[in-house]
N, C-alpha and C. Protein backbone atom coordinates (compact mmCIF):
# COMPACT_ATOMS: atom_id res chain seq x y z
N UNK A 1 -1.58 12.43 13.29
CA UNK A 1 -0.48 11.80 13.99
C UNK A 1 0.52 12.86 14.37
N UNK A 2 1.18 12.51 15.65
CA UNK A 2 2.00 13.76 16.28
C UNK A 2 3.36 12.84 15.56
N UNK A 3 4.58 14.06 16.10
CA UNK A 3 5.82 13.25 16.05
C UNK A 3 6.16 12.48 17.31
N UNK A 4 5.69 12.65 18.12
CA UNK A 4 5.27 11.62 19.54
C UNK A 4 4.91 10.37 19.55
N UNK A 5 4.33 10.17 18.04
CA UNK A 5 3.83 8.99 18.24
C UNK A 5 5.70 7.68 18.20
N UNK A 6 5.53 6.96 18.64
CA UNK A 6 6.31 5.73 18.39
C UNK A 6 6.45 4.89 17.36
N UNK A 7 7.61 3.97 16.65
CA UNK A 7 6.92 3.58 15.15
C UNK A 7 5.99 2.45 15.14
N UNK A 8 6.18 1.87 16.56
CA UNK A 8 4.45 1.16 16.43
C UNK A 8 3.75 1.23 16.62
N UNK A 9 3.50 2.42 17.45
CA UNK A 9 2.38 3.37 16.70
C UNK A 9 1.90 3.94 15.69
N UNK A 10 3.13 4.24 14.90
CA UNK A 10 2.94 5.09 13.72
C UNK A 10 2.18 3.99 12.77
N UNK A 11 2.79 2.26 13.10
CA UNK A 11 2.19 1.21 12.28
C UNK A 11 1.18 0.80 12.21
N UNK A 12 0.63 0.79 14.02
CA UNK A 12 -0.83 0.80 14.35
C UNK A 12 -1.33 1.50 13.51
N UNK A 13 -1.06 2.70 13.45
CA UNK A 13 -2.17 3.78 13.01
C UNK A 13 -2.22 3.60 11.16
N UNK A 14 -1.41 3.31 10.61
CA UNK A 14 -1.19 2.70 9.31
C UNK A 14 -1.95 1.49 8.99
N UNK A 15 -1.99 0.63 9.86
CA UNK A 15 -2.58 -1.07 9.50
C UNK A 15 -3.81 -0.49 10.01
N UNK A 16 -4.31 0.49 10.53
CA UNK A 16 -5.68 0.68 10.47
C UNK A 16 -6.37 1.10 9.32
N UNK A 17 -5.68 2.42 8.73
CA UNK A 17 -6.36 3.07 7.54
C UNK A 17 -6.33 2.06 6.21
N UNK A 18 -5.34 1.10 6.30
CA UNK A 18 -5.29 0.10 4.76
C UNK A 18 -5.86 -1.12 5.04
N UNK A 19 -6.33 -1.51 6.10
CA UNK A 19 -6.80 -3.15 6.60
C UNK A 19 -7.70 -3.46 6.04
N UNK A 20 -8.69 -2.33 5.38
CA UNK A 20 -9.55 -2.88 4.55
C UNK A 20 -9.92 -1.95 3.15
N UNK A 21 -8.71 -1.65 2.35
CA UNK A 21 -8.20 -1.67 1.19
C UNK A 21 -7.63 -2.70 0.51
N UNK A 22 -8.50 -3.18 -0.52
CA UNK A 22 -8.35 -4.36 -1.12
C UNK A 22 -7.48 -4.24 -2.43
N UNK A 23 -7.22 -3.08 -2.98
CA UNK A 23 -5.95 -3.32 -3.72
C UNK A 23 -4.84 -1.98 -3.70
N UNK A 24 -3.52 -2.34 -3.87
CA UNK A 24 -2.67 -1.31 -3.47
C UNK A 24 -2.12 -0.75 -5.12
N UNK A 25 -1.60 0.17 -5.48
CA UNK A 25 -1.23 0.89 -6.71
C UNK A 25 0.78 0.60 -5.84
N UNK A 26 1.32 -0.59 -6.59
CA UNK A 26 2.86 -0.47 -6.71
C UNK A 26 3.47 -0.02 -7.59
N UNK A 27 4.26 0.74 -7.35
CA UNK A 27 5.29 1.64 -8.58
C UNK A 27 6.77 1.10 -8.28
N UNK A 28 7.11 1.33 -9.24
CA UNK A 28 8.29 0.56 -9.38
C UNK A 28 9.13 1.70 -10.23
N UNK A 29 10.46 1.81 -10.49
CA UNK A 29 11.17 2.19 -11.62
C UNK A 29 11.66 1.46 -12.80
N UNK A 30 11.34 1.40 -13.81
CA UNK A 30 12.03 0.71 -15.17
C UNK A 30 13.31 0.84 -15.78
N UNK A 31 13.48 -0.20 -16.18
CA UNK A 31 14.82 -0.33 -17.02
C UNK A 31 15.05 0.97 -17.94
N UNK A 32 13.89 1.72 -17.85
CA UNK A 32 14.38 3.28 -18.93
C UNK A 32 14.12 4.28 -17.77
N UNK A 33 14.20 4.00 -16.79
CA UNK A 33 14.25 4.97 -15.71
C UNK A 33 13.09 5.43 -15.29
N UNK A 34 11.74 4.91 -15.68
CA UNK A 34 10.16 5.64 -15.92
C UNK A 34 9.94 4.84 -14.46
N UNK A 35 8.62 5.70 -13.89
CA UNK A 35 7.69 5.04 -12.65
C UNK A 35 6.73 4.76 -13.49
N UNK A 36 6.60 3.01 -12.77
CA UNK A 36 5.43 2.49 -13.29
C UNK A 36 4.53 1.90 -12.54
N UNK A 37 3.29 2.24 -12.11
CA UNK A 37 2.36 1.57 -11.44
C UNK A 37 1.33 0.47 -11.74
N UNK A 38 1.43 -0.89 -10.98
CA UNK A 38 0.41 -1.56 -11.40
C UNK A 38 -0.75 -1.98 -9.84
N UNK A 39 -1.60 -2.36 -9.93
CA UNK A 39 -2.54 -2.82 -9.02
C UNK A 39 -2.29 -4.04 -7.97
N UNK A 40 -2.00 -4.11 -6.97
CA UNK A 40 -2.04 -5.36 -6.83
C UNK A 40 -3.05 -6.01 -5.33
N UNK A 41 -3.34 -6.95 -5.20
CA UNK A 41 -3.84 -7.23 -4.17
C UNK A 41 -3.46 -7.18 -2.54
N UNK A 42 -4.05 -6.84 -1.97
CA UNK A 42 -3.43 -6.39 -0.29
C UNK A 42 -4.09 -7.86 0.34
N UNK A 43 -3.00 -8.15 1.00
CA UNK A 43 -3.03 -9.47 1.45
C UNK A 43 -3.73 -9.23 2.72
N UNK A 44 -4.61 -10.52 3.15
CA UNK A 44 -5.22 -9.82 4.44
C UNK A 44 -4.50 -10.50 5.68
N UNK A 45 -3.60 -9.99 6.19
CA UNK A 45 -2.29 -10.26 7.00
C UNK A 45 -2.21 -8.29 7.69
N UNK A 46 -2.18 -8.51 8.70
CA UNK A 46 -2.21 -6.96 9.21
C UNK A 46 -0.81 -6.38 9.11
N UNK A 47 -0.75 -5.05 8.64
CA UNK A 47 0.68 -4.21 8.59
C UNK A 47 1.61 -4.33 9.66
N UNK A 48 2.58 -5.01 9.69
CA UNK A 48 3.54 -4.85 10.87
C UNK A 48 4.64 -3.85 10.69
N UNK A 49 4.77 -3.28 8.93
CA UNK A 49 5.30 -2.49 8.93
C UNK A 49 6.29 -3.32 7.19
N UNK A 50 5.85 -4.39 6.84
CA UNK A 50 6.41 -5.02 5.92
C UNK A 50 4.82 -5.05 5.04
N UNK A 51 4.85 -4.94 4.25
CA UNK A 51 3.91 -5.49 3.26
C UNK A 51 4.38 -6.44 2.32
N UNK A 52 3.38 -7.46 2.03
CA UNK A 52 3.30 -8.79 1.38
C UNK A 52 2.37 -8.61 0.27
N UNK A 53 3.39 -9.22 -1.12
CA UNK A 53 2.52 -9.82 -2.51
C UNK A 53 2.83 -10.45 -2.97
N UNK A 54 1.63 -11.34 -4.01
CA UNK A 54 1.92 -12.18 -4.41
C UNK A 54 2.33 -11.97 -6.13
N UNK A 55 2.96 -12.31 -6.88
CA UNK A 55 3.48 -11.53 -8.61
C UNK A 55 3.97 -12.45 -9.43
N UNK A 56 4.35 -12.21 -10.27
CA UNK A 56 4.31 -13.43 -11.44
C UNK A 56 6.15 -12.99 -11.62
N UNK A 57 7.00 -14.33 -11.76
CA UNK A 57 8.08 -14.47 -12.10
C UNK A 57 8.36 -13.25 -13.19
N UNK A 58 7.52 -13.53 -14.22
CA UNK A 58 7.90 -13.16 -15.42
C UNK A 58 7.35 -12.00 -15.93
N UNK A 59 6.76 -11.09 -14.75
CA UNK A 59 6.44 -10.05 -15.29
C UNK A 59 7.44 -9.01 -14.97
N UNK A 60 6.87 -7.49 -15.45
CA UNK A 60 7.74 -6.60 -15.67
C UNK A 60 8.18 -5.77 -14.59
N UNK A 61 6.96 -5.67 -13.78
CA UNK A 61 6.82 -4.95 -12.18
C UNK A 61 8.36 -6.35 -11.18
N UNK A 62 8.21 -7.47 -11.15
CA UNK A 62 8.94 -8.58 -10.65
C UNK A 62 10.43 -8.16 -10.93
N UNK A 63 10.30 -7.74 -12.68
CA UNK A 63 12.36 -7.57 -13.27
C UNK A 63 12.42 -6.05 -12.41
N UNK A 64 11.45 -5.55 -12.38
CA UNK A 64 11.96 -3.39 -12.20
C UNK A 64 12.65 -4.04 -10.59
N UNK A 65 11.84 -5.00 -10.17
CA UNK A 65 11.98 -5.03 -8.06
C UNK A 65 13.24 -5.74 -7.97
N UNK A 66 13.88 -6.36 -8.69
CA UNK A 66 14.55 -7.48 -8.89
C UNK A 66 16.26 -6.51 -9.34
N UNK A 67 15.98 -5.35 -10.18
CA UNK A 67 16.98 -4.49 -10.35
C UNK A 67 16.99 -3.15 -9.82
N UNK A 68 15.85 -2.17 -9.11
CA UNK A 68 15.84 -0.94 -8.52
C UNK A 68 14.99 -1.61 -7.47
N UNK A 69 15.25 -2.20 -6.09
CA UNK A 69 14.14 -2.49 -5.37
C UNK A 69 13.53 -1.51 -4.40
N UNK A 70 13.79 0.14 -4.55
CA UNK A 70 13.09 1.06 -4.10
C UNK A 70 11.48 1.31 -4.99
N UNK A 71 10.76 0.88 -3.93
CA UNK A 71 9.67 1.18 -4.53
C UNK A 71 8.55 2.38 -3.61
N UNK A 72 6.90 2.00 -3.83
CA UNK A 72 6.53 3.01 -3.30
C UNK A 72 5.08 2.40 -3.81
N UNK A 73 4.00 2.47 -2.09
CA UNK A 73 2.75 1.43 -2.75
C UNK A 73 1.87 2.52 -2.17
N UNK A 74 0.70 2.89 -2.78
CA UNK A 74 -0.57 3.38 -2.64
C UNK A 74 -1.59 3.08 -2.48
N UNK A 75 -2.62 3.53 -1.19
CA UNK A 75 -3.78 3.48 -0.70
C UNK A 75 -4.74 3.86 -0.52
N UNK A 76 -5.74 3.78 -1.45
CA UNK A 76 -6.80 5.02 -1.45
C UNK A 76 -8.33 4.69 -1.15
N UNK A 77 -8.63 5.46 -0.01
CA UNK A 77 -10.06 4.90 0.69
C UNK A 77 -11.23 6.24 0.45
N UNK A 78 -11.14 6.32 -1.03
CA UNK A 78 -11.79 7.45 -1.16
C UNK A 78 -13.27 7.62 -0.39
N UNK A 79 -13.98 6.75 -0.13
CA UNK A 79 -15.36 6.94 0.90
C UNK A 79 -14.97 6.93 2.27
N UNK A 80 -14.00 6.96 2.87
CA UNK A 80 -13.48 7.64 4.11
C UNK A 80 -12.58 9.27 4.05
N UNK A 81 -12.13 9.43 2.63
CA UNK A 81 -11.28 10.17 2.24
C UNK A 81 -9.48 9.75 3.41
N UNK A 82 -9.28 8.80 3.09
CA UNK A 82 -7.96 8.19 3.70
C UNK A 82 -7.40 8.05 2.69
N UNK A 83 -5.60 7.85 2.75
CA UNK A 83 -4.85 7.98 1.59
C UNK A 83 -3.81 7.85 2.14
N UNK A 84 -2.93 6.47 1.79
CA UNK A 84 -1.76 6.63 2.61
C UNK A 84 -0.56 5.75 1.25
N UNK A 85 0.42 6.24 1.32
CA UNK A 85 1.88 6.15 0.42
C UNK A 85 2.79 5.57 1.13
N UNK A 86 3.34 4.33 1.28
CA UNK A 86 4.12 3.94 1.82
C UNK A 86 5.67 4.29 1.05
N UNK A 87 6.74 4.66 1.37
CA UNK A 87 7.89 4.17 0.55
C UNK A 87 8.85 2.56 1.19
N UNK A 88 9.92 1.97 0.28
CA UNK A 88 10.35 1.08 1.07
C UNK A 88 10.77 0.55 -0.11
N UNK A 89 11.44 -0.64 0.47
CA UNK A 89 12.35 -1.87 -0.50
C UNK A 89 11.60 -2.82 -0.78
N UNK A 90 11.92 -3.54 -1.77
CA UNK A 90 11.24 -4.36 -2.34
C UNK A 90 12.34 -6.04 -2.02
N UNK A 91 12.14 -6.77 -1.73
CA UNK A 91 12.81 -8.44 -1.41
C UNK A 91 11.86 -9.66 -2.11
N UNK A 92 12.37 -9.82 -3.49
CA UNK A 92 11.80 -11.27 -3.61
C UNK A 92 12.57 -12.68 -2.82
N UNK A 93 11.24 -13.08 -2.60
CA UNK A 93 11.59 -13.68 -1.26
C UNK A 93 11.01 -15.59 -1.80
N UNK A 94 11.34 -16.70 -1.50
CA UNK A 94 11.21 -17.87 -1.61
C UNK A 94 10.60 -18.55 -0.30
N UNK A 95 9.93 -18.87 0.21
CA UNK A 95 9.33 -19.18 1.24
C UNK A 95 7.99 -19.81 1.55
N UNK A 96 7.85 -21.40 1.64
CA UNK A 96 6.92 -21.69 1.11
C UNK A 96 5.64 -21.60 1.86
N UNK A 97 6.60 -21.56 3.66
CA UNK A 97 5.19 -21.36 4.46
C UNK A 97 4.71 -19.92 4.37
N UNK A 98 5.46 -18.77 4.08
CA UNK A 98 4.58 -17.56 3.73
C UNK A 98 3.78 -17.50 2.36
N UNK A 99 4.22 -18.47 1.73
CA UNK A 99 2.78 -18.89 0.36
C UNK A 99 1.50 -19.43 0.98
N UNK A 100 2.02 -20.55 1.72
CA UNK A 100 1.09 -21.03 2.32
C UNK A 100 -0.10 -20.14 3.36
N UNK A 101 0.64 -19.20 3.70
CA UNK A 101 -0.15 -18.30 4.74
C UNK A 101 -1.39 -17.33 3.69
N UNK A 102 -0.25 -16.66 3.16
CA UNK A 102 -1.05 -15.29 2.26
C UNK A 102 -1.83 -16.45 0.90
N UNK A 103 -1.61 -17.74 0.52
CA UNK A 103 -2.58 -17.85 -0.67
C UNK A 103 -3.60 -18.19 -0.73
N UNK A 104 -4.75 -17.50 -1.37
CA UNK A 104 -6.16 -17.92 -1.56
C UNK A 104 -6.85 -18.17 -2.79
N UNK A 105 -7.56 -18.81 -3.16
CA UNK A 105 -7.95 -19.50 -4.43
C UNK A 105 -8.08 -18.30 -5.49
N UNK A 106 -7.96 -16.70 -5.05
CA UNK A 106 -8.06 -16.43 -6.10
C UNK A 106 -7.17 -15.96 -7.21
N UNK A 107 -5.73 -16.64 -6.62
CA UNK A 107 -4.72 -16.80 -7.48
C UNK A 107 -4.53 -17.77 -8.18
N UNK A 108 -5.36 -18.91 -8.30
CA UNK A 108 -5.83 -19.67 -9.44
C UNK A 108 -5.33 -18.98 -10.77
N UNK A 109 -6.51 -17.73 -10.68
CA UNK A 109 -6.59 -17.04 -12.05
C UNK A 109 -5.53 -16.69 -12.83
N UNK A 110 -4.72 -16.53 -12.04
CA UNK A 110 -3.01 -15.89 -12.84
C UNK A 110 -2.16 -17.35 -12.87
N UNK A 111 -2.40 -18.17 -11.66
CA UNK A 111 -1.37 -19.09 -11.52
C UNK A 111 -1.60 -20.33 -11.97
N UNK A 112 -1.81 -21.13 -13.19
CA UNK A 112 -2.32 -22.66 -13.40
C UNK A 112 -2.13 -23.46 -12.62
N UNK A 113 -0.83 -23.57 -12.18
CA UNK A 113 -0.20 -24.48 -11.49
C UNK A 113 -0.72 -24.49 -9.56
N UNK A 114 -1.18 -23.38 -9.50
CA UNK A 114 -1.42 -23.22 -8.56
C UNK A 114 -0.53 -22.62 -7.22
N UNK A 115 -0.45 -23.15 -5.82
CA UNK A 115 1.01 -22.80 -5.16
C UNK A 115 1.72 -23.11 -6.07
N UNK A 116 2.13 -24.01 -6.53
CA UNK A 116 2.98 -25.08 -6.82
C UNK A 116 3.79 -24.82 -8.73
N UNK A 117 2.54 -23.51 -9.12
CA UNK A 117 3.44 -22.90 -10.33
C UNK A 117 4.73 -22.59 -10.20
N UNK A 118 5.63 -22.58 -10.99
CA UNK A 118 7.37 -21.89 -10.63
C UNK A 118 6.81 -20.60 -11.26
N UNK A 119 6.47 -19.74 -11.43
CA UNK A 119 5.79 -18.14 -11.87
C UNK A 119 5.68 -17.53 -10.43
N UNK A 120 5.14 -18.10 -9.50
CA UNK A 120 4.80 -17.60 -8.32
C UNK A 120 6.08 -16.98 -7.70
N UNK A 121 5.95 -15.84 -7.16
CA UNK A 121 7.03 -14.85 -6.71
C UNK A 121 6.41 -14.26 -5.59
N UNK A 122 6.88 -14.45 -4.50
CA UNK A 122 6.56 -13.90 -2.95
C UNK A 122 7.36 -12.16 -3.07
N UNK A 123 6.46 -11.36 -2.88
CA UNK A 123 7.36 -9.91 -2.86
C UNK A 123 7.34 -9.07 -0.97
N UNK A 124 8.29 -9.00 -0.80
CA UNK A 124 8.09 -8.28 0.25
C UNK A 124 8.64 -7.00 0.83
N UNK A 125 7.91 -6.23 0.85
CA UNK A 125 7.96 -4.84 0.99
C UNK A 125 8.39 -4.43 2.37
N UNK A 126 9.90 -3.74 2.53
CA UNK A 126 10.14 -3.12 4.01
C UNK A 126 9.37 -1.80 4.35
N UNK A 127 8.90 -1.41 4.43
CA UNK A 127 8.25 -0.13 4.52
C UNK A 127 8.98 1.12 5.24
N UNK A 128 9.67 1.92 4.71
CA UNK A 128 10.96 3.03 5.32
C UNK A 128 9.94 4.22 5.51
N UNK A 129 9.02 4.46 5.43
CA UNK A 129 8.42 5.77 5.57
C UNK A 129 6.67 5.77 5.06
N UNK A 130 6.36 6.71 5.35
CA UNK A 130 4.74 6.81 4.43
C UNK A 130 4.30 8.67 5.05
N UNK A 131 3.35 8.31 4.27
CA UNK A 131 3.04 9.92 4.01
C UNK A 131 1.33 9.17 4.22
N UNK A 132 0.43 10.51 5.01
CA UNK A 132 -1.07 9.68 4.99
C UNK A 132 -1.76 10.95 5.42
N UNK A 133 -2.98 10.84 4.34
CA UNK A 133 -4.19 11.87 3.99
C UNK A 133 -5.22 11.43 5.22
N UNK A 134 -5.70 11.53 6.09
CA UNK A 134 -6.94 11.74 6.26
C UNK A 134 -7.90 12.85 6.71
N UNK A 135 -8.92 12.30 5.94
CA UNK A 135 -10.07 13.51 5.81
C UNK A 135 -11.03 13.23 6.99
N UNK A 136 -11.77 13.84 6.53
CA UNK A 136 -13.12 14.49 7.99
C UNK A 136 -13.95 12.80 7.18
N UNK A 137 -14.03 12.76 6.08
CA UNK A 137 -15.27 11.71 5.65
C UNK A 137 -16.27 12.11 4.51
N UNK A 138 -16.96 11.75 4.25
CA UNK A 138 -17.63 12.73 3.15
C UNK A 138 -18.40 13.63 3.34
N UNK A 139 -19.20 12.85 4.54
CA UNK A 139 -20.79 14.17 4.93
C UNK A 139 -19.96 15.11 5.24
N UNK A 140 -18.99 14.84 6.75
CA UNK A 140 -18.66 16.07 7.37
C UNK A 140 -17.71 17.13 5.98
N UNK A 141 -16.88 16.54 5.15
CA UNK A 141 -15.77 16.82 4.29
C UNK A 141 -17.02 17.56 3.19
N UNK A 142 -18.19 17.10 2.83
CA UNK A 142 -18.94 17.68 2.00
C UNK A 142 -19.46 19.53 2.88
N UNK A 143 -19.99 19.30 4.41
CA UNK A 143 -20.05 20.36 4.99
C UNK A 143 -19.09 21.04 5.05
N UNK A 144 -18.37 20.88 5.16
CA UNK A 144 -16.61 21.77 5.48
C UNK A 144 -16.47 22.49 3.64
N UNK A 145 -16.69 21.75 2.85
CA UNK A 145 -16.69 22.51 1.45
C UNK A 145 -18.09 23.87 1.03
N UNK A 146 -18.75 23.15 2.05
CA UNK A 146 -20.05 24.34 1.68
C UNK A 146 -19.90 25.24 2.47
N UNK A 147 -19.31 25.07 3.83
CA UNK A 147 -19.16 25.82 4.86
C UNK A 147 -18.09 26.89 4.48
N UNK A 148 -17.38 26.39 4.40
CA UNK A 148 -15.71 27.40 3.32
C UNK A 148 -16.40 28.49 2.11
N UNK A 149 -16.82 27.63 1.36
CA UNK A 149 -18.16 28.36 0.11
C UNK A 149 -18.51 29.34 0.68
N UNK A 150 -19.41 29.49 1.91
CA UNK A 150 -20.55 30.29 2.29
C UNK A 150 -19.98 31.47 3.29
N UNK A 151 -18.75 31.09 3.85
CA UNK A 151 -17.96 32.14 5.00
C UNK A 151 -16.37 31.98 4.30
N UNK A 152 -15.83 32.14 3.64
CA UNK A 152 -14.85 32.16 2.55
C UNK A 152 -13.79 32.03 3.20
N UNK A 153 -13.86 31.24 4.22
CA UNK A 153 -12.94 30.61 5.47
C UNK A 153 -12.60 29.46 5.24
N UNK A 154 -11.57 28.56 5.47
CA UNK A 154 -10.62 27.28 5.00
C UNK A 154 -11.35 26.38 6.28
N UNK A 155 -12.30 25.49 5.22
CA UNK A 155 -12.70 24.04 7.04
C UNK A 155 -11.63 23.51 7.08
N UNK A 156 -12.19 22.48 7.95
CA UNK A 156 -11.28 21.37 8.38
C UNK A 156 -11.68 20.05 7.43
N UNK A 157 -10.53 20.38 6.47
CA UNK A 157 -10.32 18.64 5.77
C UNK A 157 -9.28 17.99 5.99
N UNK A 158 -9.12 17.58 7.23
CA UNK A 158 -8.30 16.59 7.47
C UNK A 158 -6.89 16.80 7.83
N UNK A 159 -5.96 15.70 8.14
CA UNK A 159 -4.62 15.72 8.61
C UNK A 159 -3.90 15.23 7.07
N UNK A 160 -2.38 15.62 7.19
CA UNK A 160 -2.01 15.23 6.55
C UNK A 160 -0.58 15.19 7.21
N UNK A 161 -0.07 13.80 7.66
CA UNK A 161 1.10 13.64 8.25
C UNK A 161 1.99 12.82 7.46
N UNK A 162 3.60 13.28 7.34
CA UNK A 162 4.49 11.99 7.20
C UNK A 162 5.22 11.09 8.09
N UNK A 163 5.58 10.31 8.38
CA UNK A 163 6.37 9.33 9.25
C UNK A 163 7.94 8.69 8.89
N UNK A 164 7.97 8.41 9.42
CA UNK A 164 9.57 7.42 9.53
C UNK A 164 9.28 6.60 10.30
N UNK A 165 9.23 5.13 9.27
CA UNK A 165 9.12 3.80 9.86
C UNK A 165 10.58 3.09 9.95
């Protein structure tokens, strides 16, 4: 990505590399000041530049967003070698037709109640920036390592750009 690009472009090019990354690594800061990362599911709703989750009232990642809402979510497509870091704010948000949009049965598992648990916590992520890895891929990224090996010359593995969203 150039600095030419536009930021919906820059988003395009973002909702491409994560559209089919099925879970994101959210970090958060704690009440003792620590980064803490947990897993969470990537909703399949395309990046407009906000990211959407779904989280439990009462967990710990929910209190960190709820009192430091700078956070910071991770994407890793290691069989493409793609890698992209969003930073941004965190908004718990109440809204029942965006439950209705993003929920699928397999929040059953966390939620008894279903939509309709009071645990259920809509999170939504502004996205202020990102940082993004991509590589050549593996074959070519595997040649580029043997190739470097054999002529003690630096291949080509990839771009590595930041943005301002």
């Amino acid at each position: 990505m150039s600095d030419d690009l536009t930021r919906e472009e820059s988003i395009k090019h973002i909702a491409s590399i994560i559209k089919d990354v099925k879970f994101a690594m959210l970090t958060t800061v704690t009440d003792e000041g620590r980064m803490h990362a947990r897993p969470m599911t990537t909703q399949q709703i395309e990046f407009d530049g906000d990211l959407w989750f779904i989280g439990g009232k009462d967990t710990e990642g929910v209190h960190d967003m709820g009192q430091r809402p700078q956070v910071n979510v991770s994407y890793s497509s290691p069989d493409d070698s793609n890698y992209v870091s969003l930073t941004g704010t965190a908004e718990l948000v109440e809204d029942r037709a965006k439950l209705d949009e993003l929920w699928s049965a397999f929040y059953k598992t966390y939620f008894e109640g279903g939509k309709d648990d009071p645990n259920v916590q809509l999170i939504k992520i502004s996205a202020h920036g990102a940082e993004l890895w991509e590589g050549p891929g593996k074959i070519k990224g595997l040649y580029e390592l043997a190739r470097g090996a054999v002529t003690g010359r630096r291949g080509d593995m990839g771009n590595n750009e930041t943005v301002n969203l």
